[in-house]
PDB file of N, CA and C in Angstrom:
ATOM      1  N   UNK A   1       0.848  -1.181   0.000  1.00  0.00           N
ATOM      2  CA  UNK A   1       0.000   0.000   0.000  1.00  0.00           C
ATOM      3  C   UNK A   1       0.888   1.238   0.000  1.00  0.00           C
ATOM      4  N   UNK A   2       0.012   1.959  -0.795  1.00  0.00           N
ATOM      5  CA  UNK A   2       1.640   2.817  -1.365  1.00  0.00           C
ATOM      6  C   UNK A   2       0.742   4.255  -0.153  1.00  0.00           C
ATOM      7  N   UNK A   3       1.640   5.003   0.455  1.00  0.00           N
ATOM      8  CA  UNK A   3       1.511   6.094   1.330  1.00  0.00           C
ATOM      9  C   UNK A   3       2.748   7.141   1.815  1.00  0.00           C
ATOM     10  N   UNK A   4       2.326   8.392   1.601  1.00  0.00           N
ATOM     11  CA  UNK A   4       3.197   9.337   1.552  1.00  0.00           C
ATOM     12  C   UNK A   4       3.057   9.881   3.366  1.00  0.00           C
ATOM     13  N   UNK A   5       3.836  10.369   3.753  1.00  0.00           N
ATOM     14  CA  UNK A   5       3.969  10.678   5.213  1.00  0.00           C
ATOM     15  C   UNK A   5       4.935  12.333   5.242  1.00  0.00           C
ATOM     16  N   UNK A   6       4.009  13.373   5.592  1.00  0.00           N
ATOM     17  CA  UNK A   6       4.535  14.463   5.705  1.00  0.00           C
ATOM     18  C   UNK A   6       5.029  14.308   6.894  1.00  0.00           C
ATOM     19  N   UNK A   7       6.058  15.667   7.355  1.00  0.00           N
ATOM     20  CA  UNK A   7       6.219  16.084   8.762  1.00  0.00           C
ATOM     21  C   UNK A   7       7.042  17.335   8.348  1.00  0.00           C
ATOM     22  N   UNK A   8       7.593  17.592   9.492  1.00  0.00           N
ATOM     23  CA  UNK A   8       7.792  19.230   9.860  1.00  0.00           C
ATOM     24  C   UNK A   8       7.163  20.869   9.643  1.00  0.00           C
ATOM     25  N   UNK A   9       6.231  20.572   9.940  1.00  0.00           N
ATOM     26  CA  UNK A   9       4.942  21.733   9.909  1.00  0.00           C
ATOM     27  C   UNK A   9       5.094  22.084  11.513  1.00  0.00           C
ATOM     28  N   UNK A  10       4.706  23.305  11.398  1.00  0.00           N
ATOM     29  CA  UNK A  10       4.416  23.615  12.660  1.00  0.00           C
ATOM     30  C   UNK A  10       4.375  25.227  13.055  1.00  0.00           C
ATOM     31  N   UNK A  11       4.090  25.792  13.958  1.00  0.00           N
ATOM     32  CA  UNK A  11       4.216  26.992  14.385  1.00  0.00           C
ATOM     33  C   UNK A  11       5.794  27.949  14.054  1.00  0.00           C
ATOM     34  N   UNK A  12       5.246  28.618  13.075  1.00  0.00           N
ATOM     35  CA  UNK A  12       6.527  30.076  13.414  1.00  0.00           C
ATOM     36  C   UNK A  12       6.281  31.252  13.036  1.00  0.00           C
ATOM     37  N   UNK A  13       7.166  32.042  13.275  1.00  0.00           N
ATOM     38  CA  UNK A  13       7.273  33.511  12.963  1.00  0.00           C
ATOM     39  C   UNK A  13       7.072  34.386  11.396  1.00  0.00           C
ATOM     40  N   UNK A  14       5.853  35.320  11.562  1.00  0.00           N
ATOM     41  CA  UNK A  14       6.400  35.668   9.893  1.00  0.00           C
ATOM     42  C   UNK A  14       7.913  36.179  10.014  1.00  0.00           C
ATOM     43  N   UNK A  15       8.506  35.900   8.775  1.00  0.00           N
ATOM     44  CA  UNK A  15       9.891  36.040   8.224  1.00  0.00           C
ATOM     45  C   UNK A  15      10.684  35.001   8.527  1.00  0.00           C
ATOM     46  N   UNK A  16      10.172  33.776   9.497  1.00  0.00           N
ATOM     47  CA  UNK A  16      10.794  32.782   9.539  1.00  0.00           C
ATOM     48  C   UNK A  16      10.795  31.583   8.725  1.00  0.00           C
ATOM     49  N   UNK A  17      11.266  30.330   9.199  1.00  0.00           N
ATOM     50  CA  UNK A  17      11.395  29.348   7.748  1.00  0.00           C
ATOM     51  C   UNK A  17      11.043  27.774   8.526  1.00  0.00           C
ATOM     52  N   UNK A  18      10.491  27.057   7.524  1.00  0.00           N
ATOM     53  CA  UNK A  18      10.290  25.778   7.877  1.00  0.00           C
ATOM     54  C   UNK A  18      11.118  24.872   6.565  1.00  0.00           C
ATOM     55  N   UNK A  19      10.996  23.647   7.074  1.00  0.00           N
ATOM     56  CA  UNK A  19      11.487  22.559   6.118  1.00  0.00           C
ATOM     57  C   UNK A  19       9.881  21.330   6.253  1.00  0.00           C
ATOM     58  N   UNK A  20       9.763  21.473   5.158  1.00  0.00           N
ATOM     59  CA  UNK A  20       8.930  19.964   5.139  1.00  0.00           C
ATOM     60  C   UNK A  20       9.544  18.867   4.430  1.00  0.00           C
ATOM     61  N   UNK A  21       9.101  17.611   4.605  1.00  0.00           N
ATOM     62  CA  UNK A  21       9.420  16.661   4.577  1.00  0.00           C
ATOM     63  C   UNK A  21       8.249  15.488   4.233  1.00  0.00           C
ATOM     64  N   UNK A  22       8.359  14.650   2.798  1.00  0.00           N
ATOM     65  CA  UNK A  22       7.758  13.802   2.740  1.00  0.00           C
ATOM     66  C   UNK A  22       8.179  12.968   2.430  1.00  0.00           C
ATOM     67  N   UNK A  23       7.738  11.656   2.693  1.00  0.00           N
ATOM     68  CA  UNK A  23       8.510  10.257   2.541  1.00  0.00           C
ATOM     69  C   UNK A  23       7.507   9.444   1.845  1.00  0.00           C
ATOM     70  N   UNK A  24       7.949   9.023   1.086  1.00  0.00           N
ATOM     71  CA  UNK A  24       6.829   7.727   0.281  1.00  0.00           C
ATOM     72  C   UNK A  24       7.205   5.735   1.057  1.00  0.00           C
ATOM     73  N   UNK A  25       6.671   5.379   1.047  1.00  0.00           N
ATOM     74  CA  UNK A  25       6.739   3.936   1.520  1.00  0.00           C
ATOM     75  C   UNK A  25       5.835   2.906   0.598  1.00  0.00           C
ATOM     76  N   UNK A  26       5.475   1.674   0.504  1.00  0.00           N
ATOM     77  CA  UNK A  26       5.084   0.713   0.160  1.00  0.00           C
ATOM     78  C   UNK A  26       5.246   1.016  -1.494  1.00  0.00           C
ATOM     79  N   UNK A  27       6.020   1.297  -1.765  1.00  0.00           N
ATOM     80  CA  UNK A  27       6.368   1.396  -3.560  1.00  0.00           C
ATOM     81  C   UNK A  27       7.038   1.123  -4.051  1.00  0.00           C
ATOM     82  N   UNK A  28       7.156   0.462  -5.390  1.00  0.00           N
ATOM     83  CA  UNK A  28       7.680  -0.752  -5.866  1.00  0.00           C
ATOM     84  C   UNK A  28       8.730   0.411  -6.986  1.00  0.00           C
ATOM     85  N   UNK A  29       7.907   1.904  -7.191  1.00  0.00           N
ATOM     86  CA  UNK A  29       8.134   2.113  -8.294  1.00  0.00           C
ATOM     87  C   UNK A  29       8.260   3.703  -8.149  1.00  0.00           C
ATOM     88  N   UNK A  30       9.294   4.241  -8.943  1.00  0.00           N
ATOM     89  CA  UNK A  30       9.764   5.756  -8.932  1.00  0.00           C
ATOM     90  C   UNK A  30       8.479   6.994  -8.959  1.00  0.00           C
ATOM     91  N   UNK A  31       8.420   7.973  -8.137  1.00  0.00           N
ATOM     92  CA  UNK A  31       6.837   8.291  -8.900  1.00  0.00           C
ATOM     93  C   UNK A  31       7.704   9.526  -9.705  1.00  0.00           C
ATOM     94  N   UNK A  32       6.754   9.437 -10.643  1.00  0.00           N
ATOM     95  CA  UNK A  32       6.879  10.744 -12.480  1.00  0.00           C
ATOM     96  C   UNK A  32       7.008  11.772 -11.833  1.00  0.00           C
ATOM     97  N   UNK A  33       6.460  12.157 -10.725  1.00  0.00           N
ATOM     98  CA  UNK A  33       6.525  13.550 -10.338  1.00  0.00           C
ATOM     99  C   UNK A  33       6.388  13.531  -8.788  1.00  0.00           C
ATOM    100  N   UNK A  34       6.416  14.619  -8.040  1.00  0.00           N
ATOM    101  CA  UNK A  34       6.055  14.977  -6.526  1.00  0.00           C
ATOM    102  C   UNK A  34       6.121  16.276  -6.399  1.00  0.00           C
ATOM    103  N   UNK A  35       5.169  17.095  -5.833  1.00  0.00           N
ATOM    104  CA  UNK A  35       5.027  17.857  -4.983  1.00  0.00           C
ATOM    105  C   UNK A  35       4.221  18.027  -3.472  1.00  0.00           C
ATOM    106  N   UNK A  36       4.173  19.333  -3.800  1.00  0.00           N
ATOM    107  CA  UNK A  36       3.524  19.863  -2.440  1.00  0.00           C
ATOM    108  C   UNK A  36       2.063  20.830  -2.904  1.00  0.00           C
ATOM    109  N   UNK A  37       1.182  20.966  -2.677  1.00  0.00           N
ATOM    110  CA  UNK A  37      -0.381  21.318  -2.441  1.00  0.00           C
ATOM    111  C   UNK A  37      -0.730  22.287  -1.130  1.00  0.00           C
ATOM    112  N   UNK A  38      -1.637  22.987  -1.211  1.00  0.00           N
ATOM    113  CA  UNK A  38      -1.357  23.407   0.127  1.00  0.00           C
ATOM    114  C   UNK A  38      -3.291  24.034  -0.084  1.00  0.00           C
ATOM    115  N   UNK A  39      -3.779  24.236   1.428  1.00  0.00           N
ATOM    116  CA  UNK A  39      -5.207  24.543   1.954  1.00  0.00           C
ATOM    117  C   UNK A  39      -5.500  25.137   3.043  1.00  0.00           C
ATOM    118  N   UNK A  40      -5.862  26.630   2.633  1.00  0.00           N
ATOM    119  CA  UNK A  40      -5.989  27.656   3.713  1.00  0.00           C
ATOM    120  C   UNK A  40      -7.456  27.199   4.088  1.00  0.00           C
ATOM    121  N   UNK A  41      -7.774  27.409   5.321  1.00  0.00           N
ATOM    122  CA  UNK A  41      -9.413  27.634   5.386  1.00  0.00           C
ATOM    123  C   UNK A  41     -10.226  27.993   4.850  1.00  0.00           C
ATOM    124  N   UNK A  42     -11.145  27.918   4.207  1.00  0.00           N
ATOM    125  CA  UNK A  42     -11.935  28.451   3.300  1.00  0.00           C
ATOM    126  C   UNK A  42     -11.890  28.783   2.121  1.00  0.00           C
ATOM    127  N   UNK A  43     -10.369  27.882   1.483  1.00  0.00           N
ATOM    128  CA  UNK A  43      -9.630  28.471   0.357  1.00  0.00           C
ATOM    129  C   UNK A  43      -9.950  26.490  -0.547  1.00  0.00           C
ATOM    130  N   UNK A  44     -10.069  26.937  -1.307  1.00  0.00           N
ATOM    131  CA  UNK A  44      -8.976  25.634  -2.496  1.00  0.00           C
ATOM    132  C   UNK A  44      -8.243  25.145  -2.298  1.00  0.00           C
ATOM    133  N   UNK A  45      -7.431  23.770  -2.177  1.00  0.00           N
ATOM    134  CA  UNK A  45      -6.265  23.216  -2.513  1.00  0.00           C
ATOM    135  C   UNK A  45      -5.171  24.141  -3.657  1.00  0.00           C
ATOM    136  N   UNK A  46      -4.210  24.451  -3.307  1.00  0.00           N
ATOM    137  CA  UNK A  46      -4.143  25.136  -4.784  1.00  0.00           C
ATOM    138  C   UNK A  46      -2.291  24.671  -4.751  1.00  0.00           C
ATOM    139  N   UNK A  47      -1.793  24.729  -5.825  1.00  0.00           N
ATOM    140  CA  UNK A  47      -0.567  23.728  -6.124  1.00  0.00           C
ATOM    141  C   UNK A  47       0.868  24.888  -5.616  1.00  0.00           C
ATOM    142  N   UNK A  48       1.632  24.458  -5.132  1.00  0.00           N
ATOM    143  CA  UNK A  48       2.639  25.536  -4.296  1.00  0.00           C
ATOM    144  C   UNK A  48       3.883  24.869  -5.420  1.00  0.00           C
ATOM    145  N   UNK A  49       4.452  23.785  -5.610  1.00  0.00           N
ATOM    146  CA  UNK A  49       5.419  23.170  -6.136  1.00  0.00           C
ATOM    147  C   UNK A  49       5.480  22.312  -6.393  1.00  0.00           C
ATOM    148  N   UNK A  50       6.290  21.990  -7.354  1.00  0.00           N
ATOM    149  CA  UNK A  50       6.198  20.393  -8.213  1.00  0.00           C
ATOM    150  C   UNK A  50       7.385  19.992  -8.774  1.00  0.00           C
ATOM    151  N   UNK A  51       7.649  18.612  -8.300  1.00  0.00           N
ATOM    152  CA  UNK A  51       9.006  18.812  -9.388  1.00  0.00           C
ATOM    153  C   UNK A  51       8.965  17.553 -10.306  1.00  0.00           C
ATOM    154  N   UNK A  52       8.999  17.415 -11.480  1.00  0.00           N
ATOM    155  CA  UNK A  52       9.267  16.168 -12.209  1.00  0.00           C
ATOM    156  C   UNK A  52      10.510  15.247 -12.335  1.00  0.00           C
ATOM    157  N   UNK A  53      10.511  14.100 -12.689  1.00  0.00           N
ATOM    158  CA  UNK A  53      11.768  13.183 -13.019  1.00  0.00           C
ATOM    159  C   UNK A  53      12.778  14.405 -14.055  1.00  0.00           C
ATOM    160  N   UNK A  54      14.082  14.308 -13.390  1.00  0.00           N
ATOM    161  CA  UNK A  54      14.490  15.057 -14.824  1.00  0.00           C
ATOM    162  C   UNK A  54      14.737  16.919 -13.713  1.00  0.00           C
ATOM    163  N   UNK A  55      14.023  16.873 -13.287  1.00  0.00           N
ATOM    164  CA  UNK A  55      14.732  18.239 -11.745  1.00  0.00           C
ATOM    165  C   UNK A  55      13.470  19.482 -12.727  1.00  0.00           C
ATOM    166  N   UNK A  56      13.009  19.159 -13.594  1.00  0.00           N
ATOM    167  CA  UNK A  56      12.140  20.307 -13.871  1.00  0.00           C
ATOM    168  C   UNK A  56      10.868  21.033 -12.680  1.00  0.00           C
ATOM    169  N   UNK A  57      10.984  22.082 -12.530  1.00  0.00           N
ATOM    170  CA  UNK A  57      10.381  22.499 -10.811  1.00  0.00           C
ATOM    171  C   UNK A  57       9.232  23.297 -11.577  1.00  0.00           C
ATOM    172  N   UNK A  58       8.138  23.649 -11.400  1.00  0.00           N
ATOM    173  CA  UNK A  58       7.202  24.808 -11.222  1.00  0.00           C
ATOM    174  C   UNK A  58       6.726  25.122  -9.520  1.00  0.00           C
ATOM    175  N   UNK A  59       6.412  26.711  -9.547  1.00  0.00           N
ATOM    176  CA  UNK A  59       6.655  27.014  -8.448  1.00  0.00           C
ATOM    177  C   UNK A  59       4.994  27.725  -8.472  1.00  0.00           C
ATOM    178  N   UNK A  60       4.351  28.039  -7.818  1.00  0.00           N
ATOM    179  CA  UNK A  60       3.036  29.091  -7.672  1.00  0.00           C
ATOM    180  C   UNK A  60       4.211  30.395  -7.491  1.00  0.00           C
ATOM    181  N   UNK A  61       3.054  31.446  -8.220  1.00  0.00           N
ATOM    182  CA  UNK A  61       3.810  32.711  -8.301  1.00  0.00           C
ATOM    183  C   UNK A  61       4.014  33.329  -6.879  1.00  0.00           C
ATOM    184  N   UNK A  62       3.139  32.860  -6.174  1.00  0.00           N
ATOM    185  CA  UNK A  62       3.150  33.697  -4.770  1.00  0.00           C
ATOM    186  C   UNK A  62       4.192  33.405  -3.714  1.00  0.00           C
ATOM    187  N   UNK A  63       5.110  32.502  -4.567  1.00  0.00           N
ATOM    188  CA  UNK A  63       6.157  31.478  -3.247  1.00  0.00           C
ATOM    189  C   UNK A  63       7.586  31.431  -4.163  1.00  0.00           C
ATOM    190  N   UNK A  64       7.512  31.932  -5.290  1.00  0.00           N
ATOM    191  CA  UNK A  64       8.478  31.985  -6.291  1.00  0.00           C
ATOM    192  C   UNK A  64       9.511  33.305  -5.256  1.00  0.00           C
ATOM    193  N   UNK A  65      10.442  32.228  -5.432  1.00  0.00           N
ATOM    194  CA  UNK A  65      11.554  32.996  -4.487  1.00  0.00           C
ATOM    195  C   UNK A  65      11.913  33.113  -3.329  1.00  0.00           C
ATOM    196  N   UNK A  66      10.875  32.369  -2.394  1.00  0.00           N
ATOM    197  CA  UNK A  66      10.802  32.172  -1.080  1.00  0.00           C
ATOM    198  C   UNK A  66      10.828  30.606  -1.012  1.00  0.00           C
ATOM    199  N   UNK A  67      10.668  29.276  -1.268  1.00  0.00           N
ATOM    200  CA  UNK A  67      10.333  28.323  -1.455  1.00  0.00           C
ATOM    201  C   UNK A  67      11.036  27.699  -2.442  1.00  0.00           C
ATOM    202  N   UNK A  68      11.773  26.205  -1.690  1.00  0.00           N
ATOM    203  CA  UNK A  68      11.944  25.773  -2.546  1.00  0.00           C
ATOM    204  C   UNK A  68      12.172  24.467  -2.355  1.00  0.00           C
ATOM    205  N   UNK A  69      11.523  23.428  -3.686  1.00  0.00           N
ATOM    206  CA  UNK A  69      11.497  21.840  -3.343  1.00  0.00           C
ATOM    207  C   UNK A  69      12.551  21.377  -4.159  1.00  0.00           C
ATOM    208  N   UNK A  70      12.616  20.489  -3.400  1.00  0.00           N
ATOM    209  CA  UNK A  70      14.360  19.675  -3.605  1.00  0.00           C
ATOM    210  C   UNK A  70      13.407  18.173  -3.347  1.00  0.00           C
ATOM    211  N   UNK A  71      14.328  16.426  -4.159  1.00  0.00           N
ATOM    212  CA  UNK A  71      13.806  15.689  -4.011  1.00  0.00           C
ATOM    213  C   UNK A  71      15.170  14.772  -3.762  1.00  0.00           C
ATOM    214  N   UNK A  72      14.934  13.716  -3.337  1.00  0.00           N
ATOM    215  CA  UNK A  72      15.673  12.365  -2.794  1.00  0.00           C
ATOM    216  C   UNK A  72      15.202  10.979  -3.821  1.00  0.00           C
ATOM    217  N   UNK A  73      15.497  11.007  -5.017  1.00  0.00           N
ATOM    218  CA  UNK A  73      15.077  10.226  -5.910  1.00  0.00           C
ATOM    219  C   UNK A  73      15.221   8.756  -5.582  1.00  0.00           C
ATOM    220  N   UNK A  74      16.529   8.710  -4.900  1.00  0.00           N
ATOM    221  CA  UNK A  74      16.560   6.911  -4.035  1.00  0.00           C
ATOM    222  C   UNK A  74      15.865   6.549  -3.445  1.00  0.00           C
ATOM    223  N   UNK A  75      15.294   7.957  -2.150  1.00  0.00           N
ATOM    224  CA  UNK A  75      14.213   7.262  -0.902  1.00  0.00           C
ATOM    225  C   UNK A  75      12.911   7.835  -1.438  1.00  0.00           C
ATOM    226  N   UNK A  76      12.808   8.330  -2.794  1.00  0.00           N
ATOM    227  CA  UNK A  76      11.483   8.588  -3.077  1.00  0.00           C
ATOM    228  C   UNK A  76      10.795   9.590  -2.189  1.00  0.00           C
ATOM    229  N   UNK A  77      11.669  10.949  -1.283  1.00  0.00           N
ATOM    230  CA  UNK A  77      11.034  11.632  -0.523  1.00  0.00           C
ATOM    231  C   UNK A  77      11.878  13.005  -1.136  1.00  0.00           C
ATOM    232  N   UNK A  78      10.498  13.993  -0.957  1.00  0.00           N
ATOM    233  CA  UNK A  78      10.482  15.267  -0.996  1.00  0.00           C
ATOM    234  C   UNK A  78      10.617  16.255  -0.163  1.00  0.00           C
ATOM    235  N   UNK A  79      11.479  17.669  -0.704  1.00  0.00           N
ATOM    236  CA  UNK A  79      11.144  18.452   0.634  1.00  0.00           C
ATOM    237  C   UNK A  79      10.459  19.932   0.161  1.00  0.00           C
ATOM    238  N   UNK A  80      10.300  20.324   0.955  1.00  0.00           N
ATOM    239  CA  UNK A  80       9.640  22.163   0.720  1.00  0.00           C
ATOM    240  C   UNK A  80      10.791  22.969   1.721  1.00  0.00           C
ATOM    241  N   UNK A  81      12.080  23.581   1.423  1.00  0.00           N
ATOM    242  CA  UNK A  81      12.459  24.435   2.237  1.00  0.00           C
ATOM    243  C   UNK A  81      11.308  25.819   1.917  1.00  0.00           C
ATOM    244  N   UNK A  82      10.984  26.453   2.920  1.00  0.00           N
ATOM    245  CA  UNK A  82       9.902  27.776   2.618  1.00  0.00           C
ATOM    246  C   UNK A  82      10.883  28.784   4.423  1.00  0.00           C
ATOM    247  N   UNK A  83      11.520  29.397   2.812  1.00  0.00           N
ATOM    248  CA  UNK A  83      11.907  30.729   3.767  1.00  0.00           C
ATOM    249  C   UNK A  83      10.893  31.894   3.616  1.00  0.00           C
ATOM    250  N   UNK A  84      11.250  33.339   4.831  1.00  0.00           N
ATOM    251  CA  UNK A  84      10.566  34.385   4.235  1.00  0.00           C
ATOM    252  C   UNK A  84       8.803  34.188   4.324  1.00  0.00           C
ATOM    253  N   UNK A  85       8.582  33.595   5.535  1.00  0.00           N
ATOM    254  CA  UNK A  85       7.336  32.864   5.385  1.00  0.00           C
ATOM    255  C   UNK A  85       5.888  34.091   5.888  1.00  0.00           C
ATOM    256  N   UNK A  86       4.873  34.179   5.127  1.00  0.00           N
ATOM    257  CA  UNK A  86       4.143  35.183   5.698  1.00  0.00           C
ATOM    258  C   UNK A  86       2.720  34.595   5.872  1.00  0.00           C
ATOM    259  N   UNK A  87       1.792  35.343   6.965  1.00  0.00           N
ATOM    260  CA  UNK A  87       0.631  35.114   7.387  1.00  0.00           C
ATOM    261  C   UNK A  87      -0.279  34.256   6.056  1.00  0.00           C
ATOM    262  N   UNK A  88       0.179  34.613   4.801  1.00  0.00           N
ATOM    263  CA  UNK A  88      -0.832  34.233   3.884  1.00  0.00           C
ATOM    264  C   UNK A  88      -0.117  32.390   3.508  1.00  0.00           C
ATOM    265  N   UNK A  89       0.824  32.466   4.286  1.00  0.00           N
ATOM    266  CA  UNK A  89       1.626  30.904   3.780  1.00  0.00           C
ATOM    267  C   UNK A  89       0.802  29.790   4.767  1.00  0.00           C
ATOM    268  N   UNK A  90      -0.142  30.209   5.567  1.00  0.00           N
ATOM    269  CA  UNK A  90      -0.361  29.449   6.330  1.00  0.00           C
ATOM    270  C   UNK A  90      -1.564  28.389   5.960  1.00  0.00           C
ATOM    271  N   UNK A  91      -1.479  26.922   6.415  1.00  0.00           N
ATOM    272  CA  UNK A  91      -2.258  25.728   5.581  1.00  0.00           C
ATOM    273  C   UNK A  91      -1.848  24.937   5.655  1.00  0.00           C
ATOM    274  N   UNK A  92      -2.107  24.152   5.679  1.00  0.00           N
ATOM    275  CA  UNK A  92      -2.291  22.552   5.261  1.00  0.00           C
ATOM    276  C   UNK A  92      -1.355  22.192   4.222  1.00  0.00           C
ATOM    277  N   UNK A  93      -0.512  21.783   4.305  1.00  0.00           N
ATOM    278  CA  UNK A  93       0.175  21.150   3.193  1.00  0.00           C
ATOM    279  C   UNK A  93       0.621  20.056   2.829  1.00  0.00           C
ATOM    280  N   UNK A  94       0.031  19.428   1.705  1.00  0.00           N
ATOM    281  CA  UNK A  94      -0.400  17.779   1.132  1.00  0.00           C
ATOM    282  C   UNK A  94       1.271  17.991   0.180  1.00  0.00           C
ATOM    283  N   UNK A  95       1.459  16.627   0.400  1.00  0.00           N
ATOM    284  CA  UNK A  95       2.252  16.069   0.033  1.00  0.00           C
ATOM    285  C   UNK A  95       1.555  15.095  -1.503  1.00  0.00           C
ATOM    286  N   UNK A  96       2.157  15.090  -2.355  1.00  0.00           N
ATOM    287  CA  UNK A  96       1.511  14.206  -3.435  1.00  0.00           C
ATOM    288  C   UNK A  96       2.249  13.349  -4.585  1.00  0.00           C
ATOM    289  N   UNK A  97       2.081  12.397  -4.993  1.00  0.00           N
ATOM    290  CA  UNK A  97       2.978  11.937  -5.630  1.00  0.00           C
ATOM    291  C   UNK A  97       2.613  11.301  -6.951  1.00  0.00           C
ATOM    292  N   UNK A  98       2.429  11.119  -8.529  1.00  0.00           N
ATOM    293  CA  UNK A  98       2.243  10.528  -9.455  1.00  0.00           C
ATOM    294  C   UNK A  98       2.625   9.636  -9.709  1.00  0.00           C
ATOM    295  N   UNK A  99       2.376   8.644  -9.885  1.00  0.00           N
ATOM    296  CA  UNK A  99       2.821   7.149 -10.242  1.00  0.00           C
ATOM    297  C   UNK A  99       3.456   7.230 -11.759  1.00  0.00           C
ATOM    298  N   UNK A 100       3.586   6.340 -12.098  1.00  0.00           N
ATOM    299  CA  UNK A 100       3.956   5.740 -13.658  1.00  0.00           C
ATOM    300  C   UNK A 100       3.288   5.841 -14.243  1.00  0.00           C
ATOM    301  N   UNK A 101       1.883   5.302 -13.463  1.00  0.00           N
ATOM    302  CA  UNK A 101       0.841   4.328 -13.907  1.00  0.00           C
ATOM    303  C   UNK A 101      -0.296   5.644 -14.001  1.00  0.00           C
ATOM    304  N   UNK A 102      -0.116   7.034 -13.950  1.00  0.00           N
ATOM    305  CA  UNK A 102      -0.643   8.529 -13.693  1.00  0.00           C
ATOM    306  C   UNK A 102      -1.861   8.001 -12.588  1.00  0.00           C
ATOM    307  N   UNK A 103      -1.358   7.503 -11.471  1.00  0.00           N
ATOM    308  CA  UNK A 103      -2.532   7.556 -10.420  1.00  0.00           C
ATOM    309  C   UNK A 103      -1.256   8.331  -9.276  1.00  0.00           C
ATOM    310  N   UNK A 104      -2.429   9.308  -8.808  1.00  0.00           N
ATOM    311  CA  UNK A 104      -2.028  10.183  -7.563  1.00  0.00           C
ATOM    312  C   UNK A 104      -2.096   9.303  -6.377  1.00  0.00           C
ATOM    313  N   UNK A 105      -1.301   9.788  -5.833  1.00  0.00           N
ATOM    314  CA  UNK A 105      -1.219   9.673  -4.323  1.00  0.00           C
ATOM    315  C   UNK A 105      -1.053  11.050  -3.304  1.00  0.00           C
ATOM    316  N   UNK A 106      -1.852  10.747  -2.511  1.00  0.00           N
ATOM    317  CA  UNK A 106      -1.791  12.281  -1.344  1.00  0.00           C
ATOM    318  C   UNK A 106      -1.487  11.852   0.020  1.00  0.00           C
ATOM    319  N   UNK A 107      -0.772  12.436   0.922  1.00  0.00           N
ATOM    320  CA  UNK A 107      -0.230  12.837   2.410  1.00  0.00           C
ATOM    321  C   UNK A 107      -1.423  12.904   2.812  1.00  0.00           C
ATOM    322  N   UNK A 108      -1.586  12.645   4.400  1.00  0.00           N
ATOM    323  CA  UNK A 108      -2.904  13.476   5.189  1.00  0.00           C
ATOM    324  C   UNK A 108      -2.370  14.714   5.760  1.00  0.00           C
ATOM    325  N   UNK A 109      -1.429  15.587   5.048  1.00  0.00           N
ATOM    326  CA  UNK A 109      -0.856  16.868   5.552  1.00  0.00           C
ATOM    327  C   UNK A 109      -0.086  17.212   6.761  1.00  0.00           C
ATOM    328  N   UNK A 110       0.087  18.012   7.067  1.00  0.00           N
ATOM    329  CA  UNK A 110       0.799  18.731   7.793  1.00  0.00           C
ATOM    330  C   UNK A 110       1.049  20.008   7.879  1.00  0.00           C
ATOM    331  N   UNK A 111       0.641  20.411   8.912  1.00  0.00           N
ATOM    332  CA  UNK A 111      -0.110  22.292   9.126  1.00  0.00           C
ATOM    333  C   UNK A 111       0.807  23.179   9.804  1.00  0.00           C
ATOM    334  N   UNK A 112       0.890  24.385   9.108  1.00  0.00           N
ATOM    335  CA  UNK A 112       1.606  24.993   9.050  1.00  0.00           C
ATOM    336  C   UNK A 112       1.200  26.304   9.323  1.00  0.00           C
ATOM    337  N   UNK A 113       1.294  26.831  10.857  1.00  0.00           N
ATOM    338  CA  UNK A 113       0.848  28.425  11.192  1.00  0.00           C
ATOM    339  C   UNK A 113       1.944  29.161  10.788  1.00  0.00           C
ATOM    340  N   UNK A 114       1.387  30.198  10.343  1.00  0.00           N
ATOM    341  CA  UNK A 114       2.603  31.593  10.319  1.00  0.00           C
ATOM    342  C   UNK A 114       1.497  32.762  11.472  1.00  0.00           C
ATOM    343  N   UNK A 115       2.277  33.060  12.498  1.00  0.00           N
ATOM    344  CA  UNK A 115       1.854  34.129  13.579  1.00  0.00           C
ATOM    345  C   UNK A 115       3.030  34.378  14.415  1.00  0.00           C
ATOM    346  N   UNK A 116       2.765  35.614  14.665  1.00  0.00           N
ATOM    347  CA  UNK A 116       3.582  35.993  15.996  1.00  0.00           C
ATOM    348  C   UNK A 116       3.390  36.228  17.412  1.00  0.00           C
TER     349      UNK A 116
END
């Protein structure tokens, strides 16, 4: 059973920085792509970063330059460094991964306040 496992979310400062972290397990097989997703309250899922086989990255415009995902192609795990972090960065953030086979896989998240 294939499952992605976020962590390092948590409480900080605007202008401060987090690292997330996702790990894939029960998979036989490289996934095509991985990113990160993210869900304010009352907002959409809406796509923060992505990176494909091959290091090609898209970024959401609002995190372009502050944010940035890096991947571990051996252990099949992703990260989100997010410096420069502000009140509007704050959410839920899904971890996700594409198969071969183009079936998704999603994290049950990991939440992320920005306050002071």
């Amino acid at each position: 059973q294939v499952q992605l496992a976020e962590s390092g979310g948590g409480l900080v400062q605007p202008g401060g920085s987090l690292k997330l972290s996702c790990a894939a397990s029960g998979t036989s097989f490289s996934f095509k792509a991985m990113g990160w997703y993210r869900q304010a309250p009352g907002k959409e899922r809406e796509l923060v970063a992505v990176m494909e086989n091959g290091g090609i990255t898209n970024y959401a415009d609002s995190v372009k330059g502050r944010f940035t995902i890096s991947r571990d192609n051996a252990k099949n795990t992703i990260f989100l460094q997010m410096n420069n972090l502000k009140s509007e960065d704050a959410a839920v953030y899904y971890c996700t991964g594409r198969s071969p086979f183009a079936i998704d896989y999603w994290g049950k998240g990991t939440l992320v306040t920005v306050s002071s």
